[in-house]
C-alpha atoms as a PDB file:
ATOM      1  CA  UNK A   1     -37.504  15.093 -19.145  1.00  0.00           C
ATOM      2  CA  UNK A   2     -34.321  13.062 -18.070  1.00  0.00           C
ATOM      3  CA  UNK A   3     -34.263   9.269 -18.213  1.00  0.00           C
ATOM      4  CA  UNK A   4     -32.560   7.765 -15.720  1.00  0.00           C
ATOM      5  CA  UNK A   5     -32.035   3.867 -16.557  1.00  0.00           C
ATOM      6  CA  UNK A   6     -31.288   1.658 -13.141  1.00  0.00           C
ATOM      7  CA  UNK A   7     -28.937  -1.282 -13.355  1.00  0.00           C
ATOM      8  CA  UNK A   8     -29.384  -2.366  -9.387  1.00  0.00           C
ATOM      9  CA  UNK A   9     -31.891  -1.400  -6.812  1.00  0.00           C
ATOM     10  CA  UNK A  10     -30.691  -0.559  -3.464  1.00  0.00           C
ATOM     11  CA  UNK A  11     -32.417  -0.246  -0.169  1.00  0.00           C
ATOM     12  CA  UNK A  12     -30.635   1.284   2.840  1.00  0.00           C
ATOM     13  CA  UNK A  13     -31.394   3.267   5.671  1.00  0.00           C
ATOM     14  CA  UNK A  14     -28.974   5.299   5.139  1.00  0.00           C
ATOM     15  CA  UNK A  15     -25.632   6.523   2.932  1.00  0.00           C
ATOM     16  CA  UNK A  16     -23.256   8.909   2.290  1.00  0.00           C
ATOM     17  CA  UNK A  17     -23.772  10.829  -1.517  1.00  0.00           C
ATOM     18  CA  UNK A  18     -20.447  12.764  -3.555  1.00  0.00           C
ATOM     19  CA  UNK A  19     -21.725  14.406  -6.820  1.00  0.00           C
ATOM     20  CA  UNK A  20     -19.329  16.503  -8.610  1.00  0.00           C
ATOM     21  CA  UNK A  21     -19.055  17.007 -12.844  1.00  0.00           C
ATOM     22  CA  UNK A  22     -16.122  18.808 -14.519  1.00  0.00           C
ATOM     23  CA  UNK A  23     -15.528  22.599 -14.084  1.00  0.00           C
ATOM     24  CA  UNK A  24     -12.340  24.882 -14.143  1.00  0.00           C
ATOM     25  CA  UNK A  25      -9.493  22.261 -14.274  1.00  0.00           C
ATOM     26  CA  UNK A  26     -12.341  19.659 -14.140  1.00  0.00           C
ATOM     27  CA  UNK A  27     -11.981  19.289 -10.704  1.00  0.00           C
ATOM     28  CA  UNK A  28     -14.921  18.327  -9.631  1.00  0.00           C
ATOM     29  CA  UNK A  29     -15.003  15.235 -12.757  1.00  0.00           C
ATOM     30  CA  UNK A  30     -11.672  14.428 -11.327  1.00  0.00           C
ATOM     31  CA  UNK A  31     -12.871  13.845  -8.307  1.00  0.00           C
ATOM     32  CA  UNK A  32     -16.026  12.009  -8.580  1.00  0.00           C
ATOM     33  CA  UNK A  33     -14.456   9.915 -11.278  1.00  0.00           C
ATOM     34  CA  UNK A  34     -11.507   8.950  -8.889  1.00  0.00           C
ATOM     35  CA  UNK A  35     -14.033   7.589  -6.299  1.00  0.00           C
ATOM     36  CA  UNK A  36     -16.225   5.625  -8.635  1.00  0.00           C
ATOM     37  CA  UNK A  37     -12.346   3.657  -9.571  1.00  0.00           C
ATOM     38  CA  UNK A  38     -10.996   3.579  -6.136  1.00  0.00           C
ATOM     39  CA  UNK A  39     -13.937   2.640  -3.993  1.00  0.00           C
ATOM     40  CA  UNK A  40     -14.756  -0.832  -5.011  1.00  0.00           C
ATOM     41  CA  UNK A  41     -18.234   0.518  -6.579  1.00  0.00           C
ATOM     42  CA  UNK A  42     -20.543  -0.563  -8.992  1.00  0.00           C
ATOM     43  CA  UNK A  43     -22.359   1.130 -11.977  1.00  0.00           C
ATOM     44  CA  UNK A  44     -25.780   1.122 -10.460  1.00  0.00           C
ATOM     45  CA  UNK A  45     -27.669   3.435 -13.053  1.00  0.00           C
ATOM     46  CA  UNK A  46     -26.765   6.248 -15.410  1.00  0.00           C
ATOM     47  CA  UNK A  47     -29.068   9.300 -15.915  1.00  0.00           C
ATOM     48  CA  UNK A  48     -29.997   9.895 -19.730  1.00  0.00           C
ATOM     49  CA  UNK A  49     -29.854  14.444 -20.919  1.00  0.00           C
ATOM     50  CA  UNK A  50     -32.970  15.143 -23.060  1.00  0.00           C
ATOM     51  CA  UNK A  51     -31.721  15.520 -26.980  1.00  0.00           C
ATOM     52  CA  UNK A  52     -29.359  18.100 -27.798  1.00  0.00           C
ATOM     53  CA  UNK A  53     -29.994  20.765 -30.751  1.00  0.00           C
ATOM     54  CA  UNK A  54     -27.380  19.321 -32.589  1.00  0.00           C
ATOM     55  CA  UNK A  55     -26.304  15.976 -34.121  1.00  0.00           C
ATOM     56  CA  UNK A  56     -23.189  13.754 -33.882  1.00  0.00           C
ATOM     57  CA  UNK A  57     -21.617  12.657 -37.307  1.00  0.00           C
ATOM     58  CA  UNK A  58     -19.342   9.104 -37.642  1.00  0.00           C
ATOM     59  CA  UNK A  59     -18.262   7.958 -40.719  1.00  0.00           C
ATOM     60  CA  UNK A  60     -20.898   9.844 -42.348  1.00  0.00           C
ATOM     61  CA  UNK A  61     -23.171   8.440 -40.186  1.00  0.00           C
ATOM     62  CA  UNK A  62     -25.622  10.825 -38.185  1.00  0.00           C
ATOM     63  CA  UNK A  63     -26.594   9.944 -34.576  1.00  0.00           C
ATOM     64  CA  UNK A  64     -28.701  11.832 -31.839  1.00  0.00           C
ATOM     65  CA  UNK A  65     -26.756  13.783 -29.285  1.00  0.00           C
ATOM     66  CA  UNK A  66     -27.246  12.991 -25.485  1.00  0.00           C
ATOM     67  CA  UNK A  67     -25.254  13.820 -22.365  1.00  0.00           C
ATOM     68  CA  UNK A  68     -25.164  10.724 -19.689  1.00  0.00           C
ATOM     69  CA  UNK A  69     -24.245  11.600 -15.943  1.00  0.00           C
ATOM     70  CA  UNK A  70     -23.311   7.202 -14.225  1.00  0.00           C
ATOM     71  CA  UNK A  71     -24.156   6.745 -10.761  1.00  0.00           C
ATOM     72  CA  UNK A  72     -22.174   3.967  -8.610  1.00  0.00           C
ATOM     73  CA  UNK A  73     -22.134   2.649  -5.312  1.00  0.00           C
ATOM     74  CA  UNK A  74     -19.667   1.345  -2.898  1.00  0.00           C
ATOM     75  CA  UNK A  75     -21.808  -1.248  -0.211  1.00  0.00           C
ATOM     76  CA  UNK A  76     -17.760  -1.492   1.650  1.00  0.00           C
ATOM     77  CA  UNK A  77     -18.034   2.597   2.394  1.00  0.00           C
ATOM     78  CA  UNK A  78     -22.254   2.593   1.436  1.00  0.00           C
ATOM     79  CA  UNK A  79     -21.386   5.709  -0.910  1.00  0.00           C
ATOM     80  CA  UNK A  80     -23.030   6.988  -4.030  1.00  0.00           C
ATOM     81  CA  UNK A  81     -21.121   8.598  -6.331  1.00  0.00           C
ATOM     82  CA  UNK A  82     -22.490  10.657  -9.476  1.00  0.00           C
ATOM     83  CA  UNK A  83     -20.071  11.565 -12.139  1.00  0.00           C
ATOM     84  CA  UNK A  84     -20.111  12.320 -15.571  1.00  0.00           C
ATOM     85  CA  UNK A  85     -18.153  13.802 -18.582  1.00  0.00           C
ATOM     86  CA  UNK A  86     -19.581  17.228 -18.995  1.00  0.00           C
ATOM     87  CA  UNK A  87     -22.444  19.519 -17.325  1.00  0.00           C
ATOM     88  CA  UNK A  88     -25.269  20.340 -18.585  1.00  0.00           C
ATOM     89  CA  UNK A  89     -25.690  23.492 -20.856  1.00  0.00           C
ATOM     90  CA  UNK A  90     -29.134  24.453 -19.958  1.00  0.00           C
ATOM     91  CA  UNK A  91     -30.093  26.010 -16.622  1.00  0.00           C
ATOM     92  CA  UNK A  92     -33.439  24.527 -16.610  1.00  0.00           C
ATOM     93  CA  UNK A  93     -31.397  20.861 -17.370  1.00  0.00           C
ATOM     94  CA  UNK A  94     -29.304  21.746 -15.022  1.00  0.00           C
ATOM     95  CA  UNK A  95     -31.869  21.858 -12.300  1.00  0.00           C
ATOM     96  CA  UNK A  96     -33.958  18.720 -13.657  1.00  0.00           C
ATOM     97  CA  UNK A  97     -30.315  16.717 -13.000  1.00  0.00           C
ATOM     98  CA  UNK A  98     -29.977  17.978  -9.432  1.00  0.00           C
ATOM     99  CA  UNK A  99     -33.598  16.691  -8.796  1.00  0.00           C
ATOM    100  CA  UNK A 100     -33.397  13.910 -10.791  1.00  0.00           C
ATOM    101  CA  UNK A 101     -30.210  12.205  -9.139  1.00  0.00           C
ATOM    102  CA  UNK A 102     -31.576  13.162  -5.453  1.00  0.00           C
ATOM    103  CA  UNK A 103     -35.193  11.647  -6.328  1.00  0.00           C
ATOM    104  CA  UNK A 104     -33.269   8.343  -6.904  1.00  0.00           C
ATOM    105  CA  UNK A 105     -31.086   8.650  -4.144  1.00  0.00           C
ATOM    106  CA  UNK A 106     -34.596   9.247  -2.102  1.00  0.00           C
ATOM    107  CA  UNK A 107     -35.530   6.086  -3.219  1.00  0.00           C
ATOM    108  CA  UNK A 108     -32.585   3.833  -2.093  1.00  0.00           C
ATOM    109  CA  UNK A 109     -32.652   5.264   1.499  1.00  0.00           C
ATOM    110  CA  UNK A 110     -32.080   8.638   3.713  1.00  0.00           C
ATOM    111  CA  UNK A 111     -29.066  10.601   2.451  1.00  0.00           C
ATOM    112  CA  UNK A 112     -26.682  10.831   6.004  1.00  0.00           C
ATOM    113  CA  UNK A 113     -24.926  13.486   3.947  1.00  0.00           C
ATOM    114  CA  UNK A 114     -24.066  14.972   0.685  1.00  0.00           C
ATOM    115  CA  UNK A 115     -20.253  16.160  -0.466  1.00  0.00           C
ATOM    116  CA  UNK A 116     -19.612  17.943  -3.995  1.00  0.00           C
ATOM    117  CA  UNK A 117     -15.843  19.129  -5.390  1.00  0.00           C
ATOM    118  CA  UNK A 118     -15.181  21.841  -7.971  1.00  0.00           C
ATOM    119  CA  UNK A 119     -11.788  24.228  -8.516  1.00  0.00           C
ATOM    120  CA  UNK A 120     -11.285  27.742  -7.106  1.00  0.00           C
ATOM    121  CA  UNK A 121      -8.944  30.240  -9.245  1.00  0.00           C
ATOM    122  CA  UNK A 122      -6.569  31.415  -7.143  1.00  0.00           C
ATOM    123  CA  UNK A 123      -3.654  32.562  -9.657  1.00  0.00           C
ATOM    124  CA  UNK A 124      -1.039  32.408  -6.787  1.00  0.00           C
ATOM    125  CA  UNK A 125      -0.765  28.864  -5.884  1.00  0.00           C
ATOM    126  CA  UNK A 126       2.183  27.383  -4.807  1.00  0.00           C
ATOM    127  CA  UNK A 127       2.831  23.973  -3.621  1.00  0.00           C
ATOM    128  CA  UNK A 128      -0.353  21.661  -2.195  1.00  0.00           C
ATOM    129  CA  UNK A 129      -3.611  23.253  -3.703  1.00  0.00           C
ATOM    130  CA  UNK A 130      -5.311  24.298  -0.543  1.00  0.00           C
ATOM    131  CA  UNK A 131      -8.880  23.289  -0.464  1.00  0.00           C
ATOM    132  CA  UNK A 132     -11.562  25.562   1.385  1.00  0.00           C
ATOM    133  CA  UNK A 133     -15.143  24.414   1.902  1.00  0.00           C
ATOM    134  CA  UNK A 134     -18.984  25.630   1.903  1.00  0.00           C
ATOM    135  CA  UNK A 135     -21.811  23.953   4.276  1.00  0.00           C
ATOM    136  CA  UNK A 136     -25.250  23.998   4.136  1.00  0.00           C
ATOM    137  CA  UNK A 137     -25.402  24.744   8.177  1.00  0.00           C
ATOM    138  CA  UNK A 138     -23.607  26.100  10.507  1.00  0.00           C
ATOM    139  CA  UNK A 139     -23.475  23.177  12.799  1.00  0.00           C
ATOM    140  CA  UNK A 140     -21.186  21.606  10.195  1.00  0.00           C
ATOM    141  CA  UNK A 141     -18.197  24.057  10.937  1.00  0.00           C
ATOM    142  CA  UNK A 142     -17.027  21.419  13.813  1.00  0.00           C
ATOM    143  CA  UNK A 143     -16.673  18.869  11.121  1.00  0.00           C
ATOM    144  CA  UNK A 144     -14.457  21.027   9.094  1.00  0.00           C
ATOM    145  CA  UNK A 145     -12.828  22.377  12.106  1.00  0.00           C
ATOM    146  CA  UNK A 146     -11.569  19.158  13.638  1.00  0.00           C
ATOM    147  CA  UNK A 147     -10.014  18.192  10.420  1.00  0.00           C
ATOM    148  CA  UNK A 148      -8.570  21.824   9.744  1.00  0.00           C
ATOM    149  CA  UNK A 149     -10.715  22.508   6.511  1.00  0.00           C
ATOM    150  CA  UNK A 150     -11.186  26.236   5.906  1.00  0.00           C
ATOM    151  CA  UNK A 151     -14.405  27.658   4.852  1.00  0.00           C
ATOM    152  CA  UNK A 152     -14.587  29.429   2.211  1.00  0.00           C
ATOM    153  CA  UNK A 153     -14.333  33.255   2.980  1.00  0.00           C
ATOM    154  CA  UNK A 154     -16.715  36.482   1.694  1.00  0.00           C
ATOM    155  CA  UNK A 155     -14.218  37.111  -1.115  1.00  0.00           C
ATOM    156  CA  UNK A 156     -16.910  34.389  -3.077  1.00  0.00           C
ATOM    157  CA  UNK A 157     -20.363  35.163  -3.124  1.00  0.00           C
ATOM    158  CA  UNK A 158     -22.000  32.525  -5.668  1.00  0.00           C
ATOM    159  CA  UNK A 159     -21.035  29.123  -6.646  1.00  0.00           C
ATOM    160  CA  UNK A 160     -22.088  28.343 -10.510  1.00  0.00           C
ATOM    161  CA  UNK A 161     -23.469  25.461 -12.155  1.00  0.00           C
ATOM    162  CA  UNK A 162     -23.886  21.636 -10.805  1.00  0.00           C
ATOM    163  CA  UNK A 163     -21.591  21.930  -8.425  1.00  0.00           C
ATOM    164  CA  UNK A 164     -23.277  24.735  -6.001  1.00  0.00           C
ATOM    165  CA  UNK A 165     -26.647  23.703  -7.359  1.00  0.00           C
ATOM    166  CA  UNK A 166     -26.710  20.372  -6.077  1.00  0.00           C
ATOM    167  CA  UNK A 167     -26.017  21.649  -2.318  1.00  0.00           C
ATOM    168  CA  UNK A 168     -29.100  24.571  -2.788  1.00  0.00           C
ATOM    169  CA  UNK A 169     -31.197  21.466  -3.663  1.00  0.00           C
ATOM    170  CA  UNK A 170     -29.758  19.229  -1.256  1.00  0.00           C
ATOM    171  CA  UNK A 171     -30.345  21.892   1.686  1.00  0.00           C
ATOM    172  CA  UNK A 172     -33.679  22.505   0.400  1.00  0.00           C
ATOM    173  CA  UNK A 173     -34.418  18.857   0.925  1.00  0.00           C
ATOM    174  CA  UNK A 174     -32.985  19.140   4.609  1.00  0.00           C
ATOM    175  CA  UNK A 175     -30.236  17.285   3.872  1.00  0.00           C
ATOM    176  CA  UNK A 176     -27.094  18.550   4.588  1.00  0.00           C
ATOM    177  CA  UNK A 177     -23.870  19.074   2.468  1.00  0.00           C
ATOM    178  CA  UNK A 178     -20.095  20.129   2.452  1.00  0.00           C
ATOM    179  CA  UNK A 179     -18.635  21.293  -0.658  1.00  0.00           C
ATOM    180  CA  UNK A 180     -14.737  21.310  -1.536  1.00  0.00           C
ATOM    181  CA  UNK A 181     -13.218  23.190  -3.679  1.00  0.00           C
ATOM    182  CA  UNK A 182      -9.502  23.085  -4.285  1.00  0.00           C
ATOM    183  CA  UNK A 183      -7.451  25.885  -5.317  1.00  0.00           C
ATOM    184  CA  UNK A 184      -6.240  25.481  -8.957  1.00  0.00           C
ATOM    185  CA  UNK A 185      -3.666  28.356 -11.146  1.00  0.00           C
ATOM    186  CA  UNK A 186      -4.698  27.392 -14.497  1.00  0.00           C
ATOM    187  CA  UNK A 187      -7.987  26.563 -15.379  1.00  0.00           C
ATOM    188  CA  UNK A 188      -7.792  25.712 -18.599  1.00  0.00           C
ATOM    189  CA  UNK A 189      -5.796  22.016 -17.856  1.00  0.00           C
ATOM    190  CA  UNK A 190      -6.893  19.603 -15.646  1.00  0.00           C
ATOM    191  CA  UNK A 191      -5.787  19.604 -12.121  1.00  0.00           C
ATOM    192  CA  UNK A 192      -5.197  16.174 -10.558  1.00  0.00           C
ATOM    193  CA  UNK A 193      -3.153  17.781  -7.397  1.00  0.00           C
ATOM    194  CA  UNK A 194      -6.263  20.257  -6.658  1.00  0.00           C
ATOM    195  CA  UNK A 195      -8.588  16.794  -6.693  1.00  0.00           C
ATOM    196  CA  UNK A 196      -5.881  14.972  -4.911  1.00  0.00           C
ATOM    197  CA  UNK A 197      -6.207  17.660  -1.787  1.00  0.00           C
ATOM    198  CA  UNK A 198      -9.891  17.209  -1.905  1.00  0.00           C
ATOM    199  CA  UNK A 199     -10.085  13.588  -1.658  1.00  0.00           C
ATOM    200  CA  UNK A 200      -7.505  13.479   1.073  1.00  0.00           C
ATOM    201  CA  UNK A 201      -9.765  15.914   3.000  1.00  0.00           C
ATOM    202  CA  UNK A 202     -12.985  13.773   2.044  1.00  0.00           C
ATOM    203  CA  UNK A 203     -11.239  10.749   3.267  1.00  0.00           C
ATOM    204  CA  UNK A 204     -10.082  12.216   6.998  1.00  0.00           C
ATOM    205  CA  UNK A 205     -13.764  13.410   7.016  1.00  0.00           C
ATOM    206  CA  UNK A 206     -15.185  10.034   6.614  1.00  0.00           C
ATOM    207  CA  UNK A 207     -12.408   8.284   8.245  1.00  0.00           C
ATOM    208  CA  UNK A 208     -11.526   6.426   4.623  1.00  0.00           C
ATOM    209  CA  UNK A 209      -8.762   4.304   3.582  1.00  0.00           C
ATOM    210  CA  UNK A 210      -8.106   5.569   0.105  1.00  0.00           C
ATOM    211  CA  UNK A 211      -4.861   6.069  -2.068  1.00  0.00           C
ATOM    212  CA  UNK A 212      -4.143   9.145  -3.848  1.00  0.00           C
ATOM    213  CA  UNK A 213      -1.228   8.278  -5.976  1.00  0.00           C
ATOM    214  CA  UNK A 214      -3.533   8.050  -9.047  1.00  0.00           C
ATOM    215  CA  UNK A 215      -3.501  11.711  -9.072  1.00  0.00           C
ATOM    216  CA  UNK A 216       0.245  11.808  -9.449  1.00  0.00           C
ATOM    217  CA  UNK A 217       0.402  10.041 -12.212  1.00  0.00           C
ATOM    218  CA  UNK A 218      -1.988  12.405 -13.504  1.00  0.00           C
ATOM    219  CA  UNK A 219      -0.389  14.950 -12.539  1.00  0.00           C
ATOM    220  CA  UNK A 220       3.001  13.814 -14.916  1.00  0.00           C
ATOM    221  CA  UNK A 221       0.644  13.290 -17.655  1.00  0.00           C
ATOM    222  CA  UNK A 222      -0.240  17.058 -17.046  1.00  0.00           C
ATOM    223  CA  UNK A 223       3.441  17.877 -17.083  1.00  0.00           C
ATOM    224  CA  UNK A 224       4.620  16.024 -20.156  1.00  0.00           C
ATOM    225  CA  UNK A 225       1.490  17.576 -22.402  1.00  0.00           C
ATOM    226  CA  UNK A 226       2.449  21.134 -21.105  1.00  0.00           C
ATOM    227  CA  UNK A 227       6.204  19.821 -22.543  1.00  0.00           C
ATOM    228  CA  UNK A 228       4.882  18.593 -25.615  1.00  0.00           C
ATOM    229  CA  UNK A 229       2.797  21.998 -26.617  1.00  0.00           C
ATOM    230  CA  UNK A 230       5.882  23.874 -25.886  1.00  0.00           C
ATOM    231  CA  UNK A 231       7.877  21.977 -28.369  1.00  0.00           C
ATOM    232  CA  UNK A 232       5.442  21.864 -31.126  1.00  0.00           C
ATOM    233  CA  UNK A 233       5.364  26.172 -30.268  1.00  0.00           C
ATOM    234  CA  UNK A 234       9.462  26.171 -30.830  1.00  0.00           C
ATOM    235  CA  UNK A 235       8.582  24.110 -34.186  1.00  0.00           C
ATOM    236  CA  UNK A 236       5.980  26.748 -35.311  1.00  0.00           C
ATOM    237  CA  UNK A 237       7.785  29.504 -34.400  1.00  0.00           C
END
């Protein structure tokens, strides 16, 4: 089973939830990440992965393998945020997190609502990464609507891994949930300017004062290692 160690009990009647992990680009770690800095939030409690079938070697030095997903909280915007540095490789794990992390936030009050992020190939981007959304009921296409989000369309049928998981859960809990998932070219690099759309369109959402120019700094990090690799290919060539 997971361990989830808490830091800070909360009690509210109610809050507003983002949980997103890396994926294609690692969007969705982006993301979550870039809330849990900009938000004025606290490390509240981290949930512990079960041991891995491996081991980690320092110096010579063995040490037991574990994946760790941190939770924070913002009391100025009363938002959780889970994040983390990886998802989990087992389906069955996979599951136990998304019940796991909304047990806890059970226990600090009722959710209002849950968002998620993740990328969506779309090998023709140009410009500002569009970002089109899911919703676990229909009532929530207003929301999107009056902020001119587009839902995602029947060219996607499935959404993999923690970041579709944790709205199946979520609904199944009667709690409702938006997803965002911004349109990325490359998937194997990160993409800040996909996560930079998605926050913006979080923020008018949830009527939030938050700065995205993080994300372009990111963004020229991006640039200059895609410079970098090409030189070193010159070199080798």
């Amino acid at each position: 089973m997971l361990k989830i160690d808490i830091f800070a009990r909360k009690k509210l009647d109610s809050f507003t939830v983002f949980a997103s992990l890396p994926d294609m680009g690692r969007v969705g770690g982006l993301v979550s990440s870039f809330l849990a800095s900009n938000t004025e939030s606290k490390h509240i409690a981290t949930i512990v992965s079960n041991h891995k079938p491996w081991v980690t070697i320092k110096d010579g030095v063995i040490g037991t393998a574990k994946d760790s997903y941190k939770i924070y909280f913002s009391d100025r915007e009363k938002l959780m945020i889970l994040t983390g540095d990886v998802q989990p490789e087992d389906h069955r794990e996979l599951l136990e997190l998304c019940n796991t992390f909304l047990d806890f936030c059970s226990s600090v009050g009722k959710v209002r609502r849950i968002y998620t992020a993740g990328g969506s190939l779309n090998e023709l981007v140009t410009g500002e990464p569009r970002v089109v959304s899911v919703i676990t009921k229909p009532e929530l296409r207003k929301v999107l609507d009056s902020s001119k989000i587009d839902i995602l369309g029947s060219e996607f049928t499935t959404i993999t891994w923690f970041n579709g998981l944790i709205l199946g859960v979520a609904s199944e809990r009667n709690i409702e949930g938006i997803g965002f998932y911004g349109e990325i070219s490359d998937k194997s690099l990160p993409q800040p300017l996909a996560a930079k759309s998605i926050v913006k369109a979080f923020a008018k959402i949830e009527n939030l004062s938050i700065s995205t120019k993080p994300f372009d700094v990111q963004y020229e990090e991006v640039l200059d290692h895609i410079e970098k690799n090409k030189g070193i290919k010159k070199l080798d060539q």
